[in-house]
Protein backbone atom coordinates (compact mmCIF):
# COMPACT_ATOMS: atom_id res chain seq x y z
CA UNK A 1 -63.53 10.96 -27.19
CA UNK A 2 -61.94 9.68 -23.73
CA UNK A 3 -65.44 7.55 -23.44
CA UNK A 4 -65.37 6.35 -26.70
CA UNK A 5 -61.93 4.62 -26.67
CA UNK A 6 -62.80 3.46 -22.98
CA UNK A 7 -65.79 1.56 -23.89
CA UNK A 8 -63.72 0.07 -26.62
CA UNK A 9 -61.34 -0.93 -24.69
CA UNK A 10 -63.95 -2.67 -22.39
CA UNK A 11 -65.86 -4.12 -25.17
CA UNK A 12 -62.59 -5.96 -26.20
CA UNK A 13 -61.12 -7.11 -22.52
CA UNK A 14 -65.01 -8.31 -22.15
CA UNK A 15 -64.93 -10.61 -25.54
CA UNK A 16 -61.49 -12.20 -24.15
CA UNK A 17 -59.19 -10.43 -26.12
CA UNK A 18 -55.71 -9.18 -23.96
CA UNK A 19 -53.51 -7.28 -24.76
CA UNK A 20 -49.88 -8.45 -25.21
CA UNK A 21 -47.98 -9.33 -22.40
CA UNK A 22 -44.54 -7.57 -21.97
CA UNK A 23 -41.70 -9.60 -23.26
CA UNK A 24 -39.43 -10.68 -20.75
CA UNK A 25 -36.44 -8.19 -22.09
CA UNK A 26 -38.42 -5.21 -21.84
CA UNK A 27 -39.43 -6.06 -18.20
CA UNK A 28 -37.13 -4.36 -15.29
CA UNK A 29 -35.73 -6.42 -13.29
CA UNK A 30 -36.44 -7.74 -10.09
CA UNK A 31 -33.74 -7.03 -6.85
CA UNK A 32 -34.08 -8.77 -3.45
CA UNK A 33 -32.44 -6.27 -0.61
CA UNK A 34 -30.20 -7.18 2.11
CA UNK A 35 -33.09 -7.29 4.10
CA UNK A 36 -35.08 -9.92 1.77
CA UNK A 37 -32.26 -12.54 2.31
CA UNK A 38 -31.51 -14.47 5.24
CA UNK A 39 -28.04 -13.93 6.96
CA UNK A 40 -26.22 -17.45 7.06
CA UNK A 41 -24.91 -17.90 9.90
CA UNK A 42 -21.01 -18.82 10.14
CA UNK A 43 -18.73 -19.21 13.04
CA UNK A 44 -15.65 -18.39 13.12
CA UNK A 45 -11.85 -20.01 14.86
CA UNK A 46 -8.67 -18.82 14.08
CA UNK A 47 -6.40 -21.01 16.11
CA UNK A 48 -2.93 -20.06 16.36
CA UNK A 49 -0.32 -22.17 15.49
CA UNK A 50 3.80 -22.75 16.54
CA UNK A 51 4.79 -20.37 14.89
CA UNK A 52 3.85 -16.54 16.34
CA UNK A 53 0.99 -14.77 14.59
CA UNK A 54 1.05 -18.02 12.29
CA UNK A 55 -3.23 -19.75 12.47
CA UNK A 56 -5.48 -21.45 11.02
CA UNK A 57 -9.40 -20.07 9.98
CA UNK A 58 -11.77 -22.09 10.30
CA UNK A 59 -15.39 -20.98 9.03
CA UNK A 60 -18.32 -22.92 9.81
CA UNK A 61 -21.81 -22.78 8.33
CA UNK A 62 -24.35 -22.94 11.35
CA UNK A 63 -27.04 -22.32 9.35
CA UNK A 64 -29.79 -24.50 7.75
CA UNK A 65 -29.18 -23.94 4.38
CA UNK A 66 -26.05 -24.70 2.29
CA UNK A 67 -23.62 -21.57 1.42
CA UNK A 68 -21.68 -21.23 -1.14
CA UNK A 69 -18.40 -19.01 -2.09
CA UNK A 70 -15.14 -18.59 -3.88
CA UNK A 71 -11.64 -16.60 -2.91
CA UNK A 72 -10.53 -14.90 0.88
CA UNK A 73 -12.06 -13.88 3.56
CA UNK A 74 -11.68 -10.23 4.16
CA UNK A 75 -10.58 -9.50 7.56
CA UNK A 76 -11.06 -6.19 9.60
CA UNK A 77 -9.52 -5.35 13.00
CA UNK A 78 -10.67 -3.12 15.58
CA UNK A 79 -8.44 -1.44 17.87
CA UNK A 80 -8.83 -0.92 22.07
CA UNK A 81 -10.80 1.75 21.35
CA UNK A 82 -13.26 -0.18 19.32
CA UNK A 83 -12.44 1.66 15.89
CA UNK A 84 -11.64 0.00 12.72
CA UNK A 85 -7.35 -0.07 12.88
CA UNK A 86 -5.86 0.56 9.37
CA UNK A 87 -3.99 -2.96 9.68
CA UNK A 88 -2.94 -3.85 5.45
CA UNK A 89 -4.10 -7.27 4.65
CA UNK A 90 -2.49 -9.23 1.77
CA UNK A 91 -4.51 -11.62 -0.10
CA UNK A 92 -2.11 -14.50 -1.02
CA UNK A 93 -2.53 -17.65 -3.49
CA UNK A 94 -1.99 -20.46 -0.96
CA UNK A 95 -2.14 -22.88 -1.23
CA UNK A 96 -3.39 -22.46 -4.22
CA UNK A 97 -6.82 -20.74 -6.42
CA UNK A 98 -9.50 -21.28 -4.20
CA UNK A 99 -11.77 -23.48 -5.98
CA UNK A 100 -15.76 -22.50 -5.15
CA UNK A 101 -16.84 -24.29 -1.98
CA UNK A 102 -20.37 -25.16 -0.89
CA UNK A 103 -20.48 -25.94 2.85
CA UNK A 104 -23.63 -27.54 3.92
CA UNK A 105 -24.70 -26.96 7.58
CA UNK A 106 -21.88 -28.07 9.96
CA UNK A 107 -19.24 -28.32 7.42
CA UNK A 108 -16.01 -25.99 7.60
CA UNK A 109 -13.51 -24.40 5.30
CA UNK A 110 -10.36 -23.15 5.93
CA UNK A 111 -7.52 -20.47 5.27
CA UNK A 112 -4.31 -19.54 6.50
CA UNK A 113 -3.69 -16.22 8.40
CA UNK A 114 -0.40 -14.72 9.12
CA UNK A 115 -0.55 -11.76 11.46
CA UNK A 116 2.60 -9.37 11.99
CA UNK A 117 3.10 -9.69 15.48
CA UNK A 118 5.58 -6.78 16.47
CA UNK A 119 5.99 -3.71 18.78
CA UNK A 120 6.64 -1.17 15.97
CA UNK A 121 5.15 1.66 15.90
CA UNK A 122 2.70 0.57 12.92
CA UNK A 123 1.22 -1.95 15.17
CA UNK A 124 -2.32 -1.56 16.56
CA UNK A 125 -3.35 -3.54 19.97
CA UNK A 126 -6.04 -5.12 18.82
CA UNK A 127 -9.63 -6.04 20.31
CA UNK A 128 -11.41 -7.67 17.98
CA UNK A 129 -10.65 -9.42 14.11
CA UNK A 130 -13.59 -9.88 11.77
CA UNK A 131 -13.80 -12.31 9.09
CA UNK A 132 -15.84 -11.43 5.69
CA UNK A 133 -16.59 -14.57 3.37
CA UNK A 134 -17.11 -13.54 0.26
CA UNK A 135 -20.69 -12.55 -0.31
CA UNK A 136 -21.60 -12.61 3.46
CA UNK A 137 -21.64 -10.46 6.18
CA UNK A 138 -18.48 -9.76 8.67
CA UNK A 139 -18.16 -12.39 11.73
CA UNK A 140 -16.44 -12.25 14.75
CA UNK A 141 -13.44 -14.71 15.07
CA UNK A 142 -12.51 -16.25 17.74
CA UNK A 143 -9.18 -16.84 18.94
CA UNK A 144 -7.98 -20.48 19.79
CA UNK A 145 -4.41 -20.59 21.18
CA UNK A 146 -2.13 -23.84 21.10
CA UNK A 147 -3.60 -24.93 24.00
CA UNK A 148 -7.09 -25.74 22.08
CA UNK A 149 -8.44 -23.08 24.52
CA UNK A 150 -10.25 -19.57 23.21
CA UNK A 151 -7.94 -16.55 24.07
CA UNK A 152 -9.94 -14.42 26.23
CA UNK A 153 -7.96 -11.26 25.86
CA UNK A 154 -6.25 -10.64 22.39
CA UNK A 155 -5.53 -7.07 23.27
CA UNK A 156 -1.93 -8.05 24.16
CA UNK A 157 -1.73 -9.27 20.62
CA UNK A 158 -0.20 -6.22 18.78
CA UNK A 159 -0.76 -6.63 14.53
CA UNK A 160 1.12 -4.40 12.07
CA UNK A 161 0.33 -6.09 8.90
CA UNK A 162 -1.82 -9.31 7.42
CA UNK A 163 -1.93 -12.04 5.44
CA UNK A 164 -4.70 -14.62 3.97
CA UNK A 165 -4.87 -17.26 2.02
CA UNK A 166 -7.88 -18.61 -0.37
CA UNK A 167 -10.69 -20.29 1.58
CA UNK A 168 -10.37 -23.88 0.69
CA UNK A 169 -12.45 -27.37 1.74
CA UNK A 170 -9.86 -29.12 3.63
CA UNK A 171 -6.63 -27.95 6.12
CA UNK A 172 -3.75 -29.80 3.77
CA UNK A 173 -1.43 -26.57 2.91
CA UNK A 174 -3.43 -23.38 3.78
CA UNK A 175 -0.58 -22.65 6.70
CA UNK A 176 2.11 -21.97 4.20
CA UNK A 177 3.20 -18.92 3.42
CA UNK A 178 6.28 -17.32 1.56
């Protein structure tokens, strides 16, 4: 019987006949991994303002290709030891909703930071800040003080608490904050 319906099936692929394709709904869907897409590449500045613990992010695609997102950057701290430290970040509307930005290699968007800059005990000495675009991986900020010079030790800097605004395409009103 098994050699019967195999020749038939032979005897019709040979004369051209196929069989149905699947229709596109009853195909599973396809998944690219972390792996099968290409990091962008951002850089990025928080320089610090007037103002203590008051800055200004500054992301910049290095990349080739154009990125695009919508909403905060999620920051992360790490403390002297090199651990993650528990430091609360508030996501705030300023200056506004952040509209969806597409920066094309070299361009920059922005947000304000606000860091709580105390010597309470619910502050954490910090080592190193991370900055998370939406949809990206984390990236190491840099610290630019008023002096348009990096800060080359930030583990003076101690940070209770957090704040950031929405990523937006130009600087006009991401410093303020209620």
């Amino acid at each position: 019987m098994r050699v019967t319906i195999l020749a038939v099936v032979l005897a019709v692929t040979a004369c051209g006949a196929s069989t149905p394709s699947p229709s596109p709904q009853s195909q599973a869907p396809t998944t690219t991994s972390v792996s099968d897409k290409q990091e962008p590449t951002v850089k990025v500045d928080l320089t610090m303002q007037g103002k203590p613990g008051l800055g200004l992010l500054a992301a910049t695609n290095q990349g080739s290709a154009p990125i695009t997102f919508q909403g905060w950057p999620k920051l992360a701290f790490t403390n002297l030891a090199n651990e993650p430290a528990a430091i609360p970040v508030e996501q705030k509307l300023v200056p506004g909703e952040g509209p969806s930005i597409t920066l094309q290699p070299g361009q920059t968007a922005f947000a304000g930071v606000q860091l709580d800059v105390d010597d309470d005990t619910n502050s954490f000495a910090i080592n190193t800040m991370t900055a998370e675009l939406p949809g990206m991986g984390p990236a190491k900020v840099t610290f630019i003080g008023t002096d348009g010079q990096p800060i080359a030790d930030i583990s003076r800097m101690k940070v209770s608490e957090a704040k950031v605004g929405t990523m937006q395409p130009a600087t006009q009103g991401v410093l303020v904050f209620d």
